[in-house]
Protein backbone atom coordinates (compact mmCIF):
# COMPACT_ATOMS: atom_id res chain seq x y z
CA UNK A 1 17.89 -6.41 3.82
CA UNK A 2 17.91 -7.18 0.21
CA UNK A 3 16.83 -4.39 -1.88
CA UNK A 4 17.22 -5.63 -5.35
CA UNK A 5 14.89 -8.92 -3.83
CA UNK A 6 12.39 -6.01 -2.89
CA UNK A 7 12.70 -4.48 -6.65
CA UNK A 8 11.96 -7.68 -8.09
CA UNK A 9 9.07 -8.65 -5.68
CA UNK A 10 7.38 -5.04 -7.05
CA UNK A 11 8.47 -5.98 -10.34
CA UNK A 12 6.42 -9.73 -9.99
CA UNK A 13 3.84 -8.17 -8.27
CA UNK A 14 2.96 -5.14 -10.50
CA UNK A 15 4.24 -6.30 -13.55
CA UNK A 16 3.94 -3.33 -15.40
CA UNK A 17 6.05 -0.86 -13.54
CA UNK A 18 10.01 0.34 -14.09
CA UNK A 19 11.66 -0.63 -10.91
CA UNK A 20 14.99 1.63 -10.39
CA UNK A 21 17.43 0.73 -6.70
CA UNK A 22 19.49 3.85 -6.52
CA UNK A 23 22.21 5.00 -3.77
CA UNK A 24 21.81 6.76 -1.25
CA UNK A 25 19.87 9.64 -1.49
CA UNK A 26 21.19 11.99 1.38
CA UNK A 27 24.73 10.70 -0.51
CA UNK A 28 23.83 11.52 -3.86
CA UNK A 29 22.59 14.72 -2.81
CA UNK A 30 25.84 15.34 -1.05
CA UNK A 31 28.10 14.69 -4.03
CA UNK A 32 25.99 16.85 -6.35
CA UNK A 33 25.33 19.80 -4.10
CA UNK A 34 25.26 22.21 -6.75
CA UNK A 35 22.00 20.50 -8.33
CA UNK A 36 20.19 21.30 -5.72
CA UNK A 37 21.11 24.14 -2.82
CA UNK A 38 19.36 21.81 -0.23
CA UNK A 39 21.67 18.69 -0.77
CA UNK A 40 24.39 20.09 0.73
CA UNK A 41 25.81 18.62 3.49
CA UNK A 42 25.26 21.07 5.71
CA UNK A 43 21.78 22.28 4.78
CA UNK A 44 20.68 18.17 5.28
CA UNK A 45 22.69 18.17 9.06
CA UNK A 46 20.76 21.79 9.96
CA UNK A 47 16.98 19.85 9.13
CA UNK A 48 18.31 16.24 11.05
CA UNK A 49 19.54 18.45 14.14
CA UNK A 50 16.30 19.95 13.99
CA UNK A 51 14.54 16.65 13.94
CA UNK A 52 16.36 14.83 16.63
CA UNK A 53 14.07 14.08 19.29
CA UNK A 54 15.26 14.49 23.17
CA UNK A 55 12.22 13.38 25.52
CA UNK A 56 9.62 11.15 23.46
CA UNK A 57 7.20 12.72 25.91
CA UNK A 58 7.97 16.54 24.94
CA UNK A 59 7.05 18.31 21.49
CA UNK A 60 9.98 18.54 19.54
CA UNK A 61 11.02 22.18 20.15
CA UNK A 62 11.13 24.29 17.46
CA UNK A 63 14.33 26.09 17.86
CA UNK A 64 17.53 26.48 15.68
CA UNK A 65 20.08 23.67 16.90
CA UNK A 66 23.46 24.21 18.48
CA UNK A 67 26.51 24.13 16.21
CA UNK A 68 27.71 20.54 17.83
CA UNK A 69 24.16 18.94 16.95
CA UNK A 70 24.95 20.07 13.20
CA UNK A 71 28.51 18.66 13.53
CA UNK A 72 27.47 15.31 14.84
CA UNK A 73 25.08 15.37 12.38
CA UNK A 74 27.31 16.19 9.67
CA UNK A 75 29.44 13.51 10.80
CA UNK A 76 27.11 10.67 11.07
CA UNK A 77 25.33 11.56 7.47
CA UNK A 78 29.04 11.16 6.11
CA UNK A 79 28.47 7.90 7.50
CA UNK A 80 25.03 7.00 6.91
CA UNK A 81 25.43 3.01 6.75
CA UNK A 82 26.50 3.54 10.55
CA UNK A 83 23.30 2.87 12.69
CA UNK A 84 22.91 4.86 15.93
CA UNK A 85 19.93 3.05 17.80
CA UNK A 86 19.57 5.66 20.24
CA UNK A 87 18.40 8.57 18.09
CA UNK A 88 15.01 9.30 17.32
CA UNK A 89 14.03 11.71 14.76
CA UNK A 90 10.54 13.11 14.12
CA UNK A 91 9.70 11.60 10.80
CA UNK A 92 7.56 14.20 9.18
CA UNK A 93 10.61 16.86 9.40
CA UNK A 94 12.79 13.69 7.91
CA UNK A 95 10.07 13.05 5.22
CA UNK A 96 9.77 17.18 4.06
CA UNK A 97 14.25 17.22 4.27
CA UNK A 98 13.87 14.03 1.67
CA UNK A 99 11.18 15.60 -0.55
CA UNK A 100 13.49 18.63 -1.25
CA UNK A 101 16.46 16.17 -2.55
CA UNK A 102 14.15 14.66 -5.25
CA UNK A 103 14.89 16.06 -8.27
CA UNK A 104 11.18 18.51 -9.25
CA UNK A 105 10.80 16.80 -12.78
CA UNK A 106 10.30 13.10 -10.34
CA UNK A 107 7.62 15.23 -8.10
CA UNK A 108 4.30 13.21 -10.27
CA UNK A 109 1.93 10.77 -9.79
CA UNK A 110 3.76 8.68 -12.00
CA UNK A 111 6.85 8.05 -9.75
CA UNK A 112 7.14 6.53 -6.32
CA UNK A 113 9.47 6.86 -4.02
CA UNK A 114 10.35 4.66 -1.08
CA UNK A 115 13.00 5.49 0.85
CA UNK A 116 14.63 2.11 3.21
CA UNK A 117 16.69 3.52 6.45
CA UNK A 118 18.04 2.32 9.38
CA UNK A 119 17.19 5.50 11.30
CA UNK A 120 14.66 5.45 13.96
CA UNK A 121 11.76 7.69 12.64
CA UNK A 122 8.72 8.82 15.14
CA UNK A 123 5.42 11.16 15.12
CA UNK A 124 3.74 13.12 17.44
CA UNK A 125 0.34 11.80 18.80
CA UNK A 126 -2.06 13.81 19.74
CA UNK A 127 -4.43 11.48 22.10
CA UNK A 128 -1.56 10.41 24.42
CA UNK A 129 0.98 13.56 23.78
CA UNK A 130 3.96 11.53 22.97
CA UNK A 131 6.50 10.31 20.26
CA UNK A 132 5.76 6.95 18.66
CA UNK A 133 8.10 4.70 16.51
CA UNK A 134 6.94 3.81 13.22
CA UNK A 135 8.24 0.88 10.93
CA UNK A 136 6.64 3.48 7.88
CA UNK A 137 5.40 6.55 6.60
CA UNK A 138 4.02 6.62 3.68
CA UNK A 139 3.73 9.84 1.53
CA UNK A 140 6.34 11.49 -0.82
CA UNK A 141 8.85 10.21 0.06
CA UNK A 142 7.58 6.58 1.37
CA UNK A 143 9.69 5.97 4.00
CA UNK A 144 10.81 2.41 5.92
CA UNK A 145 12.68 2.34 8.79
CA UNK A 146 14.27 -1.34 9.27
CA UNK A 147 14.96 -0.64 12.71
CA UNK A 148 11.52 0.75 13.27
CA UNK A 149 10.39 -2.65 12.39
CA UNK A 150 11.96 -3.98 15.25
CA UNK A 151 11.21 -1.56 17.24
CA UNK A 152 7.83 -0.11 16.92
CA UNK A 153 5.56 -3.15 17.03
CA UNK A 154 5.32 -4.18 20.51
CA UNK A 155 6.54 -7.30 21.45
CA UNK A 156 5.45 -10.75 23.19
CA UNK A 157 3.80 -10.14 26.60
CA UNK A 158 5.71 -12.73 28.44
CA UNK A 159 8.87 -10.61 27.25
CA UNK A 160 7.73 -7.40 28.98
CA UNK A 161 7.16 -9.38 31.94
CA UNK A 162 10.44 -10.99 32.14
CA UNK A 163 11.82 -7.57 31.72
CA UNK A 164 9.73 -6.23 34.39
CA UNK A 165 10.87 -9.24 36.80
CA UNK A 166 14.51 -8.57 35.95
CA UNK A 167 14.51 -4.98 38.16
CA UNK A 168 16.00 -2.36 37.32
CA UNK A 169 19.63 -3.40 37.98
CA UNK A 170 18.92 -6.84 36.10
CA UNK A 171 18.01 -5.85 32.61
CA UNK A 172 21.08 -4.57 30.29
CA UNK A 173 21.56 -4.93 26.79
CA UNK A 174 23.29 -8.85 27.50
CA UNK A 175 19.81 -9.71 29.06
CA UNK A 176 17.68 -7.94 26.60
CA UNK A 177 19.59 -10.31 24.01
CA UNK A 178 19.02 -13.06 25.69
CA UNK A 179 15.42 -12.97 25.66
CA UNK A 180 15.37 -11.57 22.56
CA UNK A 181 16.77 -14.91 21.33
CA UNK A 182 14.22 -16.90 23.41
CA UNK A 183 11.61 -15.15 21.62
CA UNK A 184 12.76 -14.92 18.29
CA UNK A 185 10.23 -16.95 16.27
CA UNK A 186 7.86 -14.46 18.33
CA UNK A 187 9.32 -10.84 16.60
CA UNK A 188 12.09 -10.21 14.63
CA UNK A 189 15.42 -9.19 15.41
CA UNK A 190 18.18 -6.76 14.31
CA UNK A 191 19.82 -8.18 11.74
CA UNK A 192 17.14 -10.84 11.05
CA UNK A 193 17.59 -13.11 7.89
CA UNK A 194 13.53 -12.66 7.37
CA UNK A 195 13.90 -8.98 7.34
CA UNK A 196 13.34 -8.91 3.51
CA UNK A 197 10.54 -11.30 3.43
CA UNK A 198 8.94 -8.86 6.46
CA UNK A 199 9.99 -5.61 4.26
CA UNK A 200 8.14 -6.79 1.14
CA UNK A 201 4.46 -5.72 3.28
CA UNK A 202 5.88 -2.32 3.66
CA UNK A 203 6.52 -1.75 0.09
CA UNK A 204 3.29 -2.96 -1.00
CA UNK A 205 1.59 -0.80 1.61
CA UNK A 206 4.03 1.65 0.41
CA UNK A 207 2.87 0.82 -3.19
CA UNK A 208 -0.89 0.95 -2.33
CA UNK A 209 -0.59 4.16 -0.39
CA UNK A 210 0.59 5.82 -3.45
CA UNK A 211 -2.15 3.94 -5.47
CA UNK A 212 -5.27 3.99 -3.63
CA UNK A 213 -4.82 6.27 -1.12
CA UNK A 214 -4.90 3.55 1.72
CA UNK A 215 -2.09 1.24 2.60
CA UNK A 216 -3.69 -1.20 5.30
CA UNK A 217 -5.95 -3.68 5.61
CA UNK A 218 -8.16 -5.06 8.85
CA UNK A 219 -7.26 -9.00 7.80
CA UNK A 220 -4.40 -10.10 9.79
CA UNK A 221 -3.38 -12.83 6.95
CA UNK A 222 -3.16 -10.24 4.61
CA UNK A 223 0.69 -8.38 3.85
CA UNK A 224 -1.56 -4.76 3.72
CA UNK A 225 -2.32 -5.36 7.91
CA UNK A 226 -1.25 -2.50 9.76
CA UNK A 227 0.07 -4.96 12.65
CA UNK A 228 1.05 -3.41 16.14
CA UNK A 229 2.23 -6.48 18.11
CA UNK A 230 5.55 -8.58 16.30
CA UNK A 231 3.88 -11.54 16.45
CA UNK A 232 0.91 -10.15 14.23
CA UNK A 233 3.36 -8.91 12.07
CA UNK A 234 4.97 -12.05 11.32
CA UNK A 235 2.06 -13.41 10.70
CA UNK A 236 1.05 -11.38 8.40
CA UNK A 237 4.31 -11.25 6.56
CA UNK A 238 5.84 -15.09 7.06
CA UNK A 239 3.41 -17.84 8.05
CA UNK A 240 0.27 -16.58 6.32
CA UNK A 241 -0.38 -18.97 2.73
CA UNK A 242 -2.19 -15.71 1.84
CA UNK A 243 -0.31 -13.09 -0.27
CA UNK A 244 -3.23 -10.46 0.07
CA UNK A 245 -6.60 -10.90 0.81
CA UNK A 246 -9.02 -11.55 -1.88
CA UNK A 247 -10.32 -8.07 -2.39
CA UNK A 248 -6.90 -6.89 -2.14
CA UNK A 249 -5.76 -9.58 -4.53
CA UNK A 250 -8.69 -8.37 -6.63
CA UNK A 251 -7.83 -4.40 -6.25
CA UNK A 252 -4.31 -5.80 -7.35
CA UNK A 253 -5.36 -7.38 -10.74
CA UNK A 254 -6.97 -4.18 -11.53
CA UNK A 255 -4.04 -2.00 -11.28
CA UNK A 256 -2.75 -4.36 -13.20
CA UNK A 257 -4.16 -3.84 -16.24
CA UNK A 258 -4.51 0.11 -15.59
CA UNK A 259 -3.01 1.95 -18.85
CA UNK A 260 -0.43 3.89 -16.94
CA UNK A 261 1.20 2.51 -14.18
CA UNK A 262 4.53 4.68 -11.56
CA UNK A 263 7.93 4.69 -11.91
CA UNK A 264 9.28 3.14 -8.77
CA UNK A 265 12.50 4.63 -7.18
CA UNK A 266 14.02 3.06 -4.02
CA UNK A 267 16.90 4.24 -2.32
């Protein structure tokens, strides 16, 4: 994933906006602790313990975690480029933890933040009582999760079938690759050279969300369109000749001439 591509693609796009790639912001937070009592390390592992979700088909519990969930989590936020696929985390908890790292003065209407991790972020829902993956959630902080990309969309039929056919004993992680690659023009992949392209629809939902109040759109050519299947997704995002759809497009040019337009801050 590029991020300074994604800066400029805002930049192109909005035209009138300050675009600003920072670190880190669990890191930065870490290294200046005394700015703000809830960057320290240990205060950020507490809130991801808390977060980590066990059984996608229970509530997270609410219930102060045991001193070796804080220490892994210490541990892993000291590396935070490390991706551990397994862990889900309930993404509203992750999204209040982030708020309290950004600095109060950045707290406006005029700034937007989008935060880009490789952490698997879910949320609760209520009409089939379980834990979903999300690519995104958008609020303060936006947040994009690159391997929720891959993994929350669902993928081609004919690959859920050739996983069912494998039995249990027949489907590890070798075989899971291997049709992974058979499929690949079909979803995307970890470590996928169109990630970027793909990421550039989550910032500009990201970007509308903070705008307009609504990030999605019903046209499937369109980079706004909420897609929950991979192959709508890359439709949306890589062979569609459409950027938006025209009263997107339209919505676009307006906030382009608007008097006063965010201060974007991605990290």
């Amino acid at each position: 994933m590029n991020a300074p591509e994604l800066a400029q693609y805002i930049r192109e796009e909005l035209r009138r906006v300050c675009v600003e790639v920072r670190r880190d912001i669990v890191l930065r937070s870490m290294e200046n602790p005394g700015e703000n009592p809830e960057g320290s390390l240990g205060t950020i592992a507490r809130a991801f313990a808390q977060a980590k979700i066990f059984d996608p088909r229970k509530h997270r519990e609410d219930r102060a975690p045991l001193p070796g969930e804080i220490r892994y989590e210490e541990k892993r936020l000291r590396n935070i480029t490390s991706t551990t696929f397994g862990n889900i985390y309930d993404g509203l908890i992750v999204q209040d933890t982030l708020k309290t790292l950004i600095p109060q003065e950045e707290l406006s209407l005029h700034r937007i933040h989008i935060v880009i991790t490789n952490q698997l972020l879910a949320t609760w829902d209520e009409e089939d009582l379980r834990y979903h993956i999300r690519a995104s959630i958008y609020g303060i902080p936006n947040m994009i999760s690159t391997t929720g990309i891959v993994e929350a969309p669902a993928r081609p039929r004919e690959f859920y079938l050739l996983k069912q056919g494998a039995g249990p004993g027949g489907w590890d992680s070798a075989a899971e690759a291997q049709a992974a690659e058979a499929f690949k023009d079909r979803m995307v992949l970890h470590d996928d050279p169109r990630l970027t392209e793909v990421m550039k629809g989550y910032v500009m939902q990201a970007l509308f969300y903070h705008l307009t109040g609504d990030p999605f759109c019903s046209d499937v050519n369109c980079r706004l369109f909420n897609a929950h299947w991979q192959e709508e997704l890359l439709r949306a995002q890589i062979t569609s000749t459409e950027e938006l759809c025209p009263g997107h497009q339209a919505a676009l040019e307006e906030l382009r001439t608007s008097l006063s337009l965010p201060h974007v801050r991605g990290t």
